[in-house]
Protein backbone atom coordinates (compact mmCIF):
# COMPACT_ATOMS: atom_id res chain seq x y z
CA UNK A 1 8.65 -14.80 -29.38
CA UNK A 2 8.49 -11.29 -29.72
CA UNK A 3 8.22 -8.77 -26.84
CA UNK A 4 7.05 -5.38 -27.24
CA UNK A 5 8.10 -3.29 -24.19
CA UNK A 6 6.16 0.20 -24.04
CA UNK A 7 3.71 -1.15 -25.95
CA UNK A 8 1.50 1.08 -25.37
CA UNK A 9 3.18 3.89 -27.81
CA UNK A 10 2.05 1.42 -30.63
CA UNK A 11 -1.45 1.12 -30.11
CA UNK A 12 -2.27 3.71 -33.19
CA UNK A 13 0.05 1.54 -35.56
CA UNK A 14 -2.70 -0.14 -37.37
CA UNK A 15 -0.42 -2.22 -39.02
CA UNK A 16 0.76 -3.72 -36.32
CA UNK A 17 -2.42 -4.17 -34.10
CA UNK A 18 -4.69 -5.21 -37.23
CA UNK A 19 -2.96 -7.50 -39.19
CA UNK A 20 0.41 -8.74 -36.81
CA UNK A 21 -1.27 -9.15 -33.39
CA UNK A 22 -4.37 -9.30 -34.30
CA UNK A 23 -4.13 -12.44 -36.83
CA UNK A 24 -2.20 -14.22 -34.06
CA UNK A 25 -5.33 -14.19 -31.31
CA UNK A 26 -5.69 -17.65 -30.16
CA UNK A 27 -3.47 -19.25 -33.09
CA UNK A 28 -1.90 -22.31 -31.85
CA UNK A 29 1.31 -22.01 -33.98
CA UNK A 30 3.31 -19.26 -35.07
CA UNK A 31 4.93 -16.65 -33.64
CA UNK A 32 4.26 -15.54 -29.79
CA UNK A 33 3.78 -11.48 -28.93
CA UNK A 34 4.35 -10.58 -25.24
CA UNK A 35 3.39 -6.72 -24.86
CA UNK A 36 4.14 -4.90 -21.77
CA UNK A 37 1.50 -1.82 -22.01
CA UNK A 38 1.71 0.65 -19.24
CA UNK A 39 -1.80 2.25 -20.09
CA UNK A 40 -4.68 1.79 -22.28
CA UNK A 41 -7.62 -1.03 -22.49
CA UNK A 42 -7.10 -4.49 -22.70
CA UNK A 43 -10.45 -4.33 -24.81
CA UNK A 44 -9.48 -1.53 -27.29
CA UNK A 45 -5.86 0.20 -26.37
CA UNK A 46 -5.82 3.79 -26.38
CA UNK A 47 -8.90 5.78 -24.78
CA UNK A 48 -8.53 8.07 -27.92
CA UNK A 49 -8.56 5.74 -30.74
CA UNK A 50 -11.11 6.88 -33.07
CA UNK A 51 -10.40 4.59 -35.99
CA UNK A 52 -13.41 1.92 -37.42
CA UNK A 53 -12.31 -1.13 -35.62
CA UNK A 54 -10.47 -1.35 -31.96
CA UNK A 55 -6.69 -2.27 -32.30
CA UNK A 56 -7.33 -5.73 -30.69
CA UNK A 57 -9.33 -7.42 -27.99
CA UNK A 58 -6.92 -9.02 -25.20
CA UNK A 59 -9.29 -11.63 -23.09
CA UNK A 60 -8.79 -12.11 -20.04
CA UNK A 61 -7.13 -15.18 -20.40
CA UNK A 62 -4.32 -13.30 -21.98
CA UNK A 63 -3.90 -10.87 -19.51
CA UNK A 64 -1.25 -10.63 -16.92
CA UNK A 65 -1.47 -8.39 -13.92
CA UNK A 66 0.64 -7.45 -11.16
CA UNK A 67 -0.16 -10.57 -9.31
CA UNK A 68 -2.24 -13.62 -9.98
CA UNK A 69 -5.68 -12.51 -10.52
CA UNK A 70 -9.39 -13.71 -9.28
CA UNK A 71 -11.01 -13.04 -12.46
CA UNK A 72 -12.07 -16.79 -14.22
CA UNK A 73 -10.00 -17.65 -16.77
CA UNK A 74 -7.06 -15.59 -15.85
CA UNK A 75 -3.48 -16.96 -15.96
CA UNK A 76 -1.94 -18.37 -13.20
CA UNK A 77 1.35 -16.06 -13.48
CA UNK A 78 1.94 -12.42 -12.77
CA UNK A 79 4.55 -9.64 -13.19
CA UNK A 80 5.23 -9.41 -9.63
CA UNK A 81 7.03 -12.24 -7.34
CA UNK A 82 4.83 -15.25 -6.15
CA UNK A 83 6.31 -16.33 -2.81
CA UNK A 84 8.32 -18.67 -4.21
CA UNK A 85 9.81 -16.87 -6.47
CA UNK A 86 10.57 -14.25 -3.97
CA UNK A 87 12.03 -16.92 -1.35
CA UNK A 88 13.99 -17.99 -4.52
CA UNK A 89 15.16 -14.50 -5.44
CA UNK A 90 15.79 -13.49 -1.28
CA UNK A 91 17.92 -16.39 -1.36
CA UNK A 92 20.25 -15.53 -4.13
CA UNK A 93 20.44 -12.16 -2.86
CA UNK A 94 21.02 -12.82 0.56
CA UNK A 95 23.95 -15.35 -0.25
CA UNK A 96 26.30 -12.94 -2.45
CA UNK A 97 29.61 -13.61 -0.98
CA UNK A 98 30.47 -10.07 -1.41
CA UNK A 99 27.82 -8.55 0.53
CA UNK A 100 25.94 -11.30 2.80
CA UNK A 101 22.51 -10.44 4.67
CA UNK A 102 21.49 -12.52 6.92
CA UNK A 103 17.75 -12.84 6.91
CA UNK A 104 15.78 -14.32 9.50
CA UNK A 105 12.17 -15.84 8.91
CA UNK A 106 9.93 -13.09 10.46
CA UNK A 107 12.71 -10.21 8.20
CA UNK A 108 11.70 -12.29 5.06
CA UNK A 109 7.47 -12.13 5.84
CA UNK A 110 7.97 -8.33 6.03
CA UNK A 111 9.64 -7.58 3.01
CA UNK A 112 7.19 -9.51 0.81
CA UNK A 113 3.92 -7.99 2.65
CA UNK A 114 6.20 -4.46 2.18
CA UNK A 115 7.38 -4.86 -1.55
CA UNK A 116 4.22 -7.13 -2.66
CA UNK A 117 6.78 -9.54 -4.85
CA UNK A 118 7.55 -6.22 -6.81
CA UNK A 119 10.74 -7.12 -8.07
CA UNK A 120 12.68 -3.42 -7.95
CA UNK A 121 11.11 -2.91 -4.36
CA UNK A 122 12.65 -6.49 -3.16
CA UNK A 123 15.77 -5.67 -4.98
CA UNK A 124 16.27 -2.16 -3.34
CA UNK A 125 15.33 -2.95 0.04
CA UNK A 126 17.60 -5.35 0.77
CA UNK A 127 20.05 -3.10 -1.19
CA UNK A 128 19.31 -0.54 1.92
CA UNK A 129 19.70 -3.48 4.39
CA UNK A 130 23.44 -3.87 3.18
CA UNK A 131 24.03 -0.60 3.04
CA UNK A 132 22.78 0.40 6.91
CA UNK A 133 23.55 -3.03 8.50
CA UNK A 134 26.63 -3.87 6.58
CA UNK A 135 29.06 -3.25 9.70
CA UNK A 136 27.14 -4.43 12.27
CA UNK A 137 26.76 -8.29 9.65
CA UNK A 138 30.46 -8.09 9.39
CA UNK A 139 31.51 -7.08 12.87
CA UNK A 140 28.82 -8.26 15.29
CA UNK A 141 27.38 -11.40 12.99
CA UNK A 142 23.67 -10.11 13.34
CA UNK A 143 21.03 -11.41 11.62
CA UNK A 144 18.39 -9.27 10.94
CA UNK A 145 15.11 -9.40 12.28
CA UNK A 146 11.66 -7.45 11.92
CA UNK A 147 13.01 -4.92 14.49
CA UNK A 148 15.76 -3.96 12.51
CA UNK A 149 13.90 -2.91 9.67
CA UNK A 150 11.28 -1.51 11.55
CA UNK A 151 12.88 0.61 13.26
CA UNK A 152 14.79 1.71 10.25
CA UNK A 153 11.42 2.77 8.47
CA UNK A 154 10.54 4.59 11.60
CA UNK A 155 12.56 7.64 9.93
CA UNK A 156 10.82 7.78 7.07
CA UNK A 157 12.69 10.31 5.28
CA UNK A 158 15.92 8.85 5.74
CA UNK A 159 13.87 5.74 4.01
CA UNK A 160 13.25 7.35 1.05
CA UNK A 161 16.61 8.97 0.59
CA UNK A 162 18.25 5.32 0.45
CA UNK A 163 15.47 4.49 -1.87
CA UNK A 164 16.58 7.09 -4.25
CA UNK A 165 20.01 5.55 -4.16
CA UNK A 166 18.95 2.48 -5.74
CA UNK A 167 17.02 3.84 -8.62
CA UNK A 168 13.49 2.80 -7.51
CA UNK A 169 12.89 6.28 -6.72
CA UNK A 170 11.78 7.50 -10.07
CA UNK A 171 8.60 4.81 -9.50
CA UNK A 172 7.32 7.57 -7.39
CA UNK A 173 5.60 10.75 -8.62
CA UNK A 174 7.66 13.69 -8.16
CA UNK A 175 7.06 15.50 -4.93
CA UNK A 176 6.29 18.98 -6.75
CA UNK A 177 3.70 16.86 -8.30
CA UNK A 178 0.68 19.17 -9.88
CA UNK A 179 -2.90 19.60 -8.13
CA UNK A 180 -4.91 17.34 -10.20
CA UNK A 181 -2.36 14.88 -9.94
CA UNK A 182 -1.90 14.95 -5.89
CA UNK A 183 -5.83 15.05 -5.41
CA UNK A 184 -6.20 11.53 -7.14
CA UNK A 185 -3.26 10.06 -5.09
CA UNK A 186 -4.56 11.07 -2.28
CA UNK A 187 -8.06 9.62 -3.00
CA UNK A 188 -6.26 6.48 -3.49
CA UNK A 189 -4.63 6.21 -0.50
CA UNK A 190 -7.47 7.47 1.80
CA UNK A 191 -10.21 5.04 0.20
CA UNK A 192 -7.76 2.07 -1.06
CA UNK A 193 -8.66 2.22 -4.38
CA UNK A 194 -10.93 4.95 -6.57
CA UNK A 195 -12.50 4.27 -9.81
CA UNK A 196 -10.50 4.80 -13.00
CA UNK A 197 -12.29 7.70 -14.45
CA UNK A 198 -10.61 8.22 -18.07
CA UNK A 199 -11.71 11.54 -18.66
CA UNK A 200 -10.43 12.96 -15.37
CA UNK A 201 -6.68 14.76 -16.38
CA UNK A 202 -5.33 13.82 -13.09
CA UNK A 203 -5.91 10.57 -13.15
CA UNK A 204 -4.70 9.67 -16.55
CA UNK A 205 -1.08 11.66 -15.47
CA UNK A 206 -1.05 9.08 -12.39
CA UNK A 207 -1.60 5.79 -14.29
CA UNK A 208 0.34 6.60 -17.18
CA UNK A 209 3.02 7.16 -15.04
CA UNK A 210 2.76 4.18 -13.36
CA UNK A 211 2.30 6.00 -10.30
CA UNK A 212 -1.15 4.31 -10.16
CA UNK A 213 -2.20 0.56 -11.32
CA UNK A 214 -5.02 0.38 -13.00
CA UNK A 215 -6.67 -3.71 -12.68
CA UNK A 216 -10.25 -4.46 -13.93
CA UNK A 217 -12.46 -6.24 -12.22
CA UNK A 218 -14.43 -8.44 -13.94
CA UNK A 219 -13.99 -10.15 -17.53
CA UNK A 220 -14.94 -7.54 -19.73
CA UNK A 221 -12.81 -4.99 -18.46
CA UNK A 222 -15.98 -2.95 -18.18
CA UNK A 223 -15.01 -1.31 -14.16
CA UNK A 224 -11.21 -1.07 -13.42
CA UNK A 225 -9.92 0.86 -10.22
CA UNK A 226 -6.77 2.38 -9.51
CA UNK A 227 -4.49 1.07 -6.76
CA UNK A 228 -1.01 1.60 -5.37
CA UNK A 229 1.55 -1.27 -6.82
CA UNK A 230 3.13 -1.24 -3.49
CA UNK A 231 2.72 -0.04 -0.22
CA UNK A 232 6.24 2.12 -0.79
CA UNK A 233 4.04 3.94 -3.36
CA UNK A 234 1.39 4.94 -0.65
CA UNK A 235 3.58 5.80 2.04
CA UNK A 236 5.90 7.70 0.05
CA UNK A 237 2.32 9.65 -1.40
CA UNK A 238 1.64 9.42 2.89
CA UNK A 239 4.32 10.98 3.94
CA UNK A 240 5.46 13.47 1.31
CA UNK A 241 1.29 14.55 -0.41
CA UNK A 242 0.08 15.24 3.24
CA UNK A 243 0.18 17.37 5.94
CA UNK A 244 1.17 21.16 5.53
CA UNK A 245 2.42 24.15 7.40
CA UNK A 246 -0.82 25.15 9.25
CA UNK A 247 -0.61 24.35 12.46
CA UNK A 248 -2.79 21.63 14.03
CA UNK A 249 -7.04 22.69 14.44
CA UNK A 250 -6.29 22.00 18.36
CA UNK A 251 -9.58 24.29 18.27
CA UNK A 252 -11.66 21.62 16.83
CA UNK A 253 -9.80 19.16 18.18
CA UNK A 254 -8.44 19.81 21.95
CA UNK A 255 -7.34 16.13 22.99
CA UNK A 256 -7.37 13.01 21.16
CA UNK A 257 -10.75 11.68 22.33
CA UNK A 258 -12.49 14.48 20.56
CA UNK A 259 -10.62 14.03 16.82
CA UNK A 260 -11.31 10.04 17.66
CA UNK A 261 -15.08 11.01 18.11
CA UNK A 262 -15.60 13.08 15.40
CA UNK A 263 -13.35 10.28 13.21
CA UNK A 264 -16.12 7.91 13.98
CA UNK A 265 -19.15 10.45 13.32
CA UNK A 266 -17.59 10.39 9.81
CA UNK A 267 -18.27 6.44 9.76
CA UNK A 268 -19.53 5.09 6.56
CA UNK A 269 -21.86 1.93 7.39
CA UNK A 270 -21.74 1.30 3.88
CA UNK A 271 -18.06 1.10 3.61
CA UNK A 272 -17.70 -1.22 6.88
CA UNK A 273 -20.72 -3.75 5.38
CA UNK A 274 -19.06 -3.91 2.01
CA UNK A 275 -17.56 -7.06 0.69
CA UNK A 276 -13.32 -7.11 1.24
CA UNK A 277 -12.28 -4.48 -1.72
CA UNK A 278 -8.88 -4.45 -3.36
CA UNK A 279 -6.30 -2.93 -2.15
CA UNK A 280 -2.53 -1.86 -2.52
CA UNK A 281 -0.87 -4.35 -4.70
CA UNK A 282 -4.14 -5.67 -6.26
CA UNK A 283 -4.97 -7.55 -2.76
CA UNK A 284 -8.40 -8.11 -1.12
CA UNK A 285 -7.75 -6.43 1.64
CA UNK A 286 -9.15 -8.98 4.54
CA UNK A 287 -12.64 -8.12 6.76
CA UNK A 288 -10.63 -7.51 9.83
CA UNK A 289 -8.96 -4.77 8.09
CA UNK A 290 -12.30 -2.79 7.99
CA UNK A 291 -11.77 -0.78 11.12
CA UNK A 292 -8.47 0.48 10.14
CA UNK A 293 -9.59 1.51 6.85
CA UNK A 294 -12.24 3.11 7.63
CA UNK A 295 -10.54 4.51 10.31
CA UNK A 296 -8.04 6.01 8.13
CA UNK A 297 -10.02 7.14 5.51
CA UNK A 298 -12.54 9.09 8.10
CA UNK A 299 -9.28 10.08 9.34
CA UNK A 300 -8.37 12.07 6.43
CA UNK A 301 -11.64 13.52 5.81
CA UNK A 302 -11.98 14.92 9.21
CA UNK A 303 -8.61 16.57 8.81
CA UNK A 304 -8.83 17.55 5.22
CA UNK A 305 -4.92 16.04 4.48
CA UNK A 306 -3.81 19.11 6.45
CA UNK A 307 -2.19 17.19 9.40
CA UNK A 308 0.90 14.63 9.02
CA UNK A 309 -1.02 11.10 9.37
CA UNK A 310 1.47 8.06 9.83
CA UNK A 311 0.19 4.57 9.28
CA UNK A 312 1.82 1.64 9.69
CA UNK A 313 4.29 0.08 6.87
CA UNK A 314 3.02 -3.20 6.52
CA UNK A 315 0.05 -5.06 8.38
CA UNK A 316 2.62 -6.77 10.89
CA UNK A 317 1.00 -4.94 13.89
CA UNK A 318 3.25 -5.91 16.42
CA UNK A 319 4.85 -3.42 18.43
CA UNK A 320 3.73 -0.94 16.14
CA UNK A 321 1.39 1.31 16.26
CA UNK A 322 -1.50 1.92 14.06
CA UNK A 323 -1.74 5.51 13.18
CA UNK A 324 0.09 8.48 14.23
CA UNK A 325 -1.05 12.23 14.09
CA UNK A 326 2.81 14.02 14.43
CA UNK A 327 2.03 17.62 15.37
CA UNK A 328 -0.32 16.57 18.35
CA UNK A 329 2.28 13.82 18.67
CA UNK A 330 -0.84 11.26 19.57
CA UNK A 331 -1.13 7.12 18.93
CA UNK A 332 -4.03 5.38 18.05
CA UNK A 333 -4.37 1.38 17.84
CA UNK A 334 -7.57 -0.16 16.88
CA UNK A 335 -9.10 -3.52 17.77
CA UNK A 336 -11.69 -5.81 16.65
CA UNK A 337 -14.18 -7.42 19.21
CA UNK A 338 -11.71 -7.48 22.03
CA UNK A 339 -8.14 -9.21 20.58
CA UNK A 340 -5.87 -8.76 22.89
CA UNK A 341 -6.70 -5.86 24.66
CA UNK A 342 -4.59 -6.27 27.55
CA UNK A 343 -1.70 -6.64 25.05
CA UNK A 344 -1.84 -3.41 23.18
CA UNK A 345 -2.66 -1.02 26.41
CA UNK A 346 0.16 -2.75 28.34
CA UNK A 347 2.63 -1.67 24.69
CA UNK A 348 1.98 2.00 25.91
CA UNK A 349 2.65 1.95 29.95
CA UNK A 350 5.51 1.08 32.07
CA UNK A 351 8.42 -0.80 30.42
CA UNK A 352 5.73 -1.28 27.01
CA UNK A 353 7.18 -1.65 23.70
CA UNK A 354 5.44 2.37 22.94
CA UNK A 355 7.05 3.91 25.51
CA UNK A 356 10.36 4.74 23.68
CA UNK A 357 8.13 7.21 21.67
CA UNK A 358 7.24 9.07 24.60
CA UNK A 359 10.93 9.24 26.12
CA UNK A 360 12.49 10.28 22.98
CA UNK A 361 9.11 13.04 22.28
CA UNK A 362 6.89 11.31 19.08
CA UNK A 363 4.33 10.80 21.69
CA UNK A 364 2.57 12.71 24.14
CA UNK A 365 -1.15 11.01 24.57
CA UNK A 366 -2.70 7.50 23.55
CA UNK A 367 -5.83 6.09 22.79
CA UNK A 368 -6.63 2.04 22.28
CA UNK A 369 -10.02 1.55 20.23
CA UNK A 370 -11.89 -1.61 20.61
CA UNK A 371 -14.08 -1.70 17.76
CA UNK A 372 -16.90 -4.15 18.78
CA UNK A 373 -20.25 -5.96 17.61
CA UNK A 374 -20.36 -7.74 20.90
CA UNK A 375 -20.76 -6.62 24.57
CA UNK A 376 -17.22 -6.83 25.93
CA UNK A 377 -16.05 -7.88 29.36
CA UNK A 378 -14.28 -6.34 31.92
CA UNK A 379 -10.98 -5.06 31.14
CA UNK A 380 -9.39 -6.07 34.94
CA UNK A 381 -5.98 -4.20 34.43
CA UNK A 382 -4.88 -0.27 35.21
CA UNK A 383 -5.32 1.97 32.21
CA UNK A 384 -5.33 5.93 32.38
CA UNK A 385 -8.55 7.37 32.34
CA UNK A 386 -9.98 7.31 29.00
CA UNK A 387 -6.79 5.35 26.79
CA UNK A 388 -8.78 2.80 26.15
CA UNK A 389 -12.01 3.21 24.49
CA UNK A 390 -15.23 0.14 23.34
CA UNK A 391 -17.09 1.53 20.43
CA UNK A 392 -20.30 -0.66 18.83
CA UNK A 393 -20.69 -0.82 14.68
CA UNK A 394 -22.24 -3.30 12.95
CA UNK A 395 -21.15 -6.53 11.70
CA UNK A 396 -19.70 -7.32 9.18
């Protein structure tokens, strides 16, 4: 077996392409290539080969992604973790002798929907759960739970400085990263995924740094969209491509019902009645995730990237909250068709799981969304005036 890492620097080695790989396609014996190309086509390798014939056609069934794909015919293995392999890996890490972690159930969920199976992310996070919770393991025999990470990632920055003691760091762009570059990251991460246009400069710098993945969606290879690998990659692009120094458009925007109302005049029907699209990580992000991502993206529109928007880490909702605008220090959670109401307004008043943002000053004002396609009934508890709001869309 022979495997080519960077295989993408070979791809205008004729030599290699035409007569080595090439004359192994589909061969039943002989020598096995495995090539590990960080850019180019699976159907013809670099987008600026001008010679005769392409280097090589790799079908689908030959192609591995980042995790199993949908495509027919695709393999049943990936690059990234399946969830057995990262209960497998979590396991061996967790048990070093040297450095225990104890890891409960709901701890383990979070770090694969945070990492995505990526095998540096799993690796470094629970390198950073050593490091922070080492004393309190040893001394106070914790185990840790969802909290304890969450509230870790609460300070993001402190987050990413850990990260850049393990190394996985340098999978992020740089945060001095050029204009053409930071405009196509931030596409990404408003709309979930943006088309892979080859002749655009900034977004070839992104996926051939593997700041971007690029996965094709159908057998042919003919459309292929660019995605995050993880969701460290878009909240790392969240939290250090957003936002600037002008000060919030209170102007436009004097409480947080009127951003939330001109958020949903920016609606895009089309977006909401589209089929589940593909998101960070190469997943189909699921229907009941519309809302939010539309949400998000409108969001971002309305605002232009100027303000400091903070989503959520990973799609465990609880006790969270689902986006945060920081210089108008304002919380916005969004429901579908009435689930749980109750529950969510009840996480901002009196002794609710929110209210340590207000004590300690990262809120100041509140608003609960319930994002319906159905009349809803009476909501029978005390909320402030105007925190919780019932807006009709279509279905979908």
């Amino acid at each position: 077996v022979f495997i080519i890492d960077e295989a993408q620097m070979s791809y205008h080695d004729q030599t290699l392409w035409l007569e080595f790989i090439k004359s192994q396609f589909s061969r039943l014996h002989g020598p096995r290539v495995c090539l590990f190309c960080s850019y180019g086509s699976p159907t013809g390798g670099a987008t600026n080969f001008d010679a005769g014939s392409p280097v090589g056609f790799i079908g689908i069934q030959k192609r591995v992604s980042l995790i199993v794909s949908n495509i027919r015919y695709a393999p049943s293995i990936c690059l990234f973790y399946n969830r057995a392999e990262f209960d497998d890996v979590i396991r061996r890490l967790c048990a070093d002798i040297r450095r225990p972690l104890p890891l409960d159930d709901g701890a383990r969920d979070y770090i694969f929907d945070l990492t995505n199976g990526h095998p540096g992310a799993v690796e470094a996070v629970i390198d950073i759960l050593k490091r922070v919770y080492r004393s309190e393991i040893k001394h106070e025999g914790i185990t840790v739970e969802v909290d304890h990470i969450a509230s870790l990632l609460d300070d993001e920055e402190s987050s990413f400085d850990l990260l850049a003691l393990t190394g996985f760091l340098r999978c992020f762009p740089p945060r001095n990263v050029g204009t053409a570059a930071a405009n196509v990251l931030r596409a990404v991460l408003a709309n979930q995924n943006i088309p892979l246009d080859r002749d655009d400069k900034g977004t070839e710098i992104c996926y051939k740094n593997g700041w971007l993945h690029a996965e094709p969606l159908g057998i042919d290879a003919q459309t292929i969209v660019c995605i995050f690998p993880t969701k460290l990659h878009l909240k790392f692009v969240e939290y250090y491509l957003t936002g600037s120094s002008a000060p919030f458009p209170y102007q436009k925007f004097p409480s947080i019902e009127f951003l939330a109302e001109a958020v949903f005049r920016g609606f895009s029907l089309r977006n909401l009645a589209s089929a589940a699209r593909l998101g960070t990580g190469v997943a189909a992000r699921p229907v009941e995730a519309s809302y939010q991502d539309e949400f998000y993206r409108s969001l971002h529109q309305v605002l232009g990237f100027s303000a400091k928007v903070t989503s959520e880490w990973t799609g465990d909702k609880d006790n969270r909250i689902d986006f945060r605008i920081d210089d108008p220090r304002w919380g916005i959670e969004l429901l579908r068709d009435g689930n749980r109401p109750s529950e969510h307004c009840d996480r901002f008043v009196g002794n609710g799981s929110h209210t340590p943002w207000f004590q300690n000053g990262s809120l100041q004002d509140w608003l609960v969304i319930d994002c319906r396609t159905s009349f809803p009934r009476e909501y029978n508890r005390f909320i402030p005036f105007f925190s919780l709001w019932y807006t009709w869309l279509i279905s979908v």
